[in-house]
Protein backbone atom coordinates (compact mmCIF):
# COMPACT_ATOMS: atom_id res chain seq x y z
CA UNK A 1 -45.27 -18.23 -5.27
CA UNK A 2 -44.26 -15.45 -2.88
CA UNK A 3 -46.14 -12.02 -2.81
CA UNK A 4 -43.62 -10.17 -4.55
CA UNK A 5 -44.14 -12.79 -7.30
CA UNK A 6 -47.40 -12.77 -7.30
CA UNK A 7 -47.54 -8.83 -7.53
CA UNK A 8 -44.93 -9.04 -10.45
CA UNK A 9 -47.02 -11.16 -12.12
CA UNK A 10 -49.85 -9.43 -11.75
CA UNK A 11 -48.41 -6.21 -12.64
CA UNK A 12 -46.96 -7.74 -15.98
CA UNK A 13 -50.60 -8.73 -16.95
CA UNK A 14 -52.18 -5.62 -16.34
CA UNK A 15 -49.71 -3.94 -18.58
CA UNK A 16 -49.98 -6.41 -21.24
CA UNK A 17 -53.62 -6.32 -21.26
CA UNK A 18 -53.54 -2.65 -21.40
CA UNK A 19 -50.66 -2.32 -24.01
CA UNK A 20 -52.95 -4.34 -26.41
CA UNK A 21 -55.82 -2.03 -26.03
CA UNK A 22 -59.25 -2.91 -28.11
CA UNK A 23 -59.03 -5.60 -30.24
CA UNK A 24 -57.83 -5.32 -34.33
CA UNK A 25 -60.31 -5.14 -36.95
CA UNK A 26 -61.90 -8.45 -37.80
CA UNK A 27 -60.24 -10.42 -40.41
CA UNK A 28 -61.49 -12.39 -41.94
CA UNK A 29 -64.89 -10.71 -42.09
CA UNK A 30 -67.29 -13.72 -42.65
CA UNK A 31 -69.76 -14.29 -45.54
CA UNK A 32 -72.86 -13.52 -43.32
CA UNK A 33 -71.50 -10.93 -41.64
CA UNK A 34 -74.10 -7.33 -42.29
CA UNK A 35 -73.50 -3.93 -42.15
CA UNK A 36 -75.69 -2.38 -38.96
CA UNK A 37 -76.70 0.26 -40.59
CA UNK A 38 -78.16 -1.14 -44.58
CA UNK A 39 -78.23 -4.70 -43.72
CA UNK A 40 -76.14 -5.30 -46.80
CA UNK A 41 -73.86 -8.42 -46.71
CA UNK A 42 -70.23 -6.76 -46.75
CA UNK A 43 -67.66 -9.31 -47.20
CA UNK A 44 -68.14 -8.99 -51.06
CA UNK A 45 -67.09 -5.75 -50.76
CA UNK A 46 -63.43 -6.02 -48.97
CA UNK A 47 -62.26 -2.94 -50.31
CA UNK A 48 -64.61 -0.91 -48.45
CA UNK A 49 -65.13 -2.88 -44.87
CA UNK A 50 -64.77 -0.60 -42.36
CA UNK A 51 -64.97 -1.44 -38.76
CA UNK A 52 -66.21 0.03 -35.01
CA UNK A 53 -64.37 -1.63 -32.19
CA UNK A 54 -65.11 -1.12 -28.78
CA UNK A 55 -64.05 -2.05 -26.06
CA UNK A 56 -65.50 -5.17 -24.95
CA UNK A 57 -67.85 -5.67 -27.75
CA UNK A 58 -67.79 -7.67 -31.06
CA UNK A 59 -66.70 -5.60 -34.16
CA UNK A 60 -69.24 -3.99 -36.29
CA UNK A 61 -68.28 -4.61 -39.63
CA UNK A 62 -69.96 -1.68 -42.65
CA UNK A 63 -70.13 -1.49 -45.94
CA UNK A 64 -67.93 1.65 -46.26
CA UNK A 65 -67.49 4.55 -44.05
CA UNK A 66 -70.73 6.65 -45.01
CA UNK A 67 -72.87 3.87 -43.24
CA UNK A 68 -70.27 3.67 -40.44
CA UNK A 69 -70.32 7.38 -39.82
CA UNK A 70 -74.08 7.37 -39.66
CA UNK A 71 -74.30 5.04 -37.19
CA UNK A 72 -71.45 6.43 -35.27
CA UNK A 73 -72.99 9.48 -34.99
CA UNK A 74 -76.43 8.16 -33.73
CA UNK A 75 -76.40 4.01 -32.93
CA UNK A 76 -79.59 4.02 -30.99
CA UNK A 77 -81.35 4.61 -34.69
CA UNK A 78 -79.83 1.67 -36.26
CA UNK A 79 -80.38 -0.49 -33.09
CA UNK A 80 -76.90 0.10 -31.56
CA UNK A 81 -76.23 0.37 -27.84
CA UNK A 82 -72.33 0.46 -28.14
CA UNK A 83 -70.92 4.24 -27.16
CA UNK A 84 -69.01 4.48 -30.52
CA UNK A 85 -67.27 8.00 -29.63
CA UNK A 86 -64.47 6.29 -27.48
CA UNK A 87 -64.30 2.93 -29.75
CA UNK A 88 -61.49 2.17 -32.15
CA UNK A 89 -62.24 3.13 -36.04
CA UNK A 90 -60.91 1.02 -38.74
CA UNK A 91 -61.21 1.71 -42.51
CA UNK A 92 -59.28 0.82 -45.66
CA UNK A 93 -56.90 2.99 -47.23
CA UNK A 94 -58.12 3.34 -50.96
CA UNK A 95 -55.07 2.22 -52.37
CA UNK A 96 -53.55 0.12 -50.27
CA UNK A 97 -56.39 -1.62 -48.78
CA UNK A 98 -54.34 -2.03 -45.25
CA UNK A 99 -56.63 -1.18 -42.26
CA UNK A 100 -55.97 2.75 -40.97
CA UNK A 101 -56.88 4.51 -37.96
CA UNK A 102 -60.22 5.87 -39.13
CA UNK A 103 -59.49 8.76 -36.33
CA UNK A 104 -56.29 9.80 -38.30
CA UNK A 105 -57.54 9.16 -41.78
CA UNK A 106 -57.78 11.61 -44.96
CA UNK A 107 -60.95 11.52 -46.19
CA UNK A 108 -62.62 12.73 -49.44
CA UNK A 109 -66.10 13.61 -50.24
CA UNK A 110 -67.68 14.35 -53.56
CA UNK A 111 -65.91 12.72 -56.09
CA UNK A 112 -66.64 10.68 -58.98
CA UNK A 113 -66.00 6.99 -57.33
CA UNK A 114 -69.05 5.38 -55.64
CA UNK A 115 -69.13 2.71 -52.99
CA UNK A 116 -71.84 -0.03 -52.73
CA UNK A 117 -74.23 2.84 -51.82
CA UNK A 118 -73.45 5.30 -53.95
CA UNK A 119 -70.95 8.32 -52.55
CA UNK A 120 -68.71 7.91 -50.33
CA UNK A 121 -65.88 9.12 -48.16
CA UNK A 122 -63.02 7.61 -49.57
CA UNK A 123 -60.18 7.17 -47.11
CA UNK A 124 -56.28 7.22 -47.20
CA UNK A 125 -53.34 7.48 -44.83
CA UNK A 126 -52.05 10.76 -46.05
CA UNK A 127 -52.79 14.23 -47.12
CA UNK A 128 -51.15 14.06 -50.41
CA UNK A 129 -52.77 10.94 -51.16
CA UNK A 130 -56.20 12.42 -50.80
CA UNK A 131 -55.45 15.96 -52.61
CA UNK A 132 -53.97 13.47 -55.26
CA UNK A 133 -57.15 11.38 -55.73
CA UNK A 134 -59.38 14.25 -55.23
CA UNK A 135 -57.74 16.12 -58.36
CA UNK A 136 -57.81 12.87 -59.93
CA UNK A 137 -61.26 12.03 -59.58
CA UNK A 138 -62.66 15.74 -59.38
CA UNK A 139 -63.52 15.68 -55.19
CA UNK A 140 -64.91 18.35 -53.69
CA UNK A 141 -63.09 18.44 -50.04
CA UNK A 142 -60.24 16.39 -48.21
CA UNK A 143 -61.46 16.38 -44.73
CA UNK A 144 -60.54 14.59 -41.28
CA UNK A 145 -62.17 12.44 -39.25
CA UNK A 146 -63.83 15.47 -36.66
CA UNK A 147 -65.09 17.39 -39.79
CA UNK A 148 -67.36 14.57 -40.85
CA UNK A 149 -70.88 15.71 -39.94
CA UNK A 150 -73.91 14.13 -39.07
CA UNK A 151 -75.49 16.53 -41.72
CA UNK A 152 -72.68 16.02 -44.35
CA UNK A 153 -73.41 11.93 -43.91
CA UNK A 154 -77.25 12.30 -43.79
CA UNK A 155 -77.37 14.57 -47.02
CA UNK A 156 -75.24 11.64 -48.86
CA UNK A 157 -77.63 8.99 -47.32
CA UNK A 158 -80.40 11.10 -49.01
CA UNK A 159 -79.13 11.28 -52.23
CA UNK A 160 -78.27 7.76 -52.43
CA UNK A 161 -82.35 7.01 -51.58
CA UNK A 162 -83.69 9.74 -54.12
CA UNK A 163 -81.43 8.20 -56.83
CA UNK A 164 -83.20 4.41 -55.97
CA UNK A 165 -86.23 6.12 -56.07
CA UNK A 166 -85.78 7.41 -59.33
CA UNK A 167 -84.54 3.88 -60.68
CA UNK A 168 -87.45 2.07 -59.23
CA UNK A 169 -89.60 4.78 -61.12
């Protein structure tokens, strides 16, 4: 092979590799496959996988996006080492269940549909899609991804404990 070639070659690689970017979200997630941050087994509950994928690192699978914000926002608590701030976010749209860019998602917060751990940010791929569901099922804010809060996230972590502490009483 002559330089030039070679160079071509080489040049066609690089851009492929870079076109592709991170991986996609794992699919199939597997049966024994736990969420980082509960240590629940999430495959059971497909509709609300969502997914952290970094670059060079093996998908972290949750069990909806409450637990993956929280450990986005601090993995060292929950074991992590990954830097999640530049990593790829995948979550299911509510209604269509088709993977979304977490980043560009509609979220809302506070209304009357619970995940496996109680409330939780339910996703979708559009505005209207998220004021429709949150009139439907009496939310309390359609947000994006940057006005999730580590406060917002650790106040619905806390409610979800104080109701299994009342159960358990």
């Amino acid at each position: 092979m002559t330089r030039n070639g070679f160079m071509v070659l080489l040049s066609l690689s690089i851009l492929l590799m870079s076109a592709s970017g991170f991986s996609e979200p794992l699919q199939p997630v597997h049966d024994d496959e736990k969420c980082p941050v509960c240590g629940m087994f999430v495959a059971k509950f497909d509709q609300w996988l969502t997914q952290i994928v970094a670059e060079n690192s093996r998908p972290l699978v949750f069990d909806g996006v409450k637990d993956m914000m929280a450990y986005y926002f601090d993995p060292s608590r929950y074991g992590g080492s990954i830097d999640a701030s530049g990593a790829e976010i995948w979550v299911r749209n509510y209604y269509t269940l088709e993977y979304i860019d977490g980043r560009g998602a509609w979220y809302v917060a506070g209304s009357d549909v619970m995940g496996p751990m109680g409330e939780e940010l339910i996703p979708f791929s559009t505005r209207d899609e998220a004021e429709q569901f949150k009139k439907d099922h009496h939310g309390a804010a359609v947000l994006r991804f940057e006005e999730i809060t580590e406060e917002r996230i650790m106040e619905m972590k806390k409610k979800h404990m104080m109701k299994m502490r009342t159960k358990k009483s």
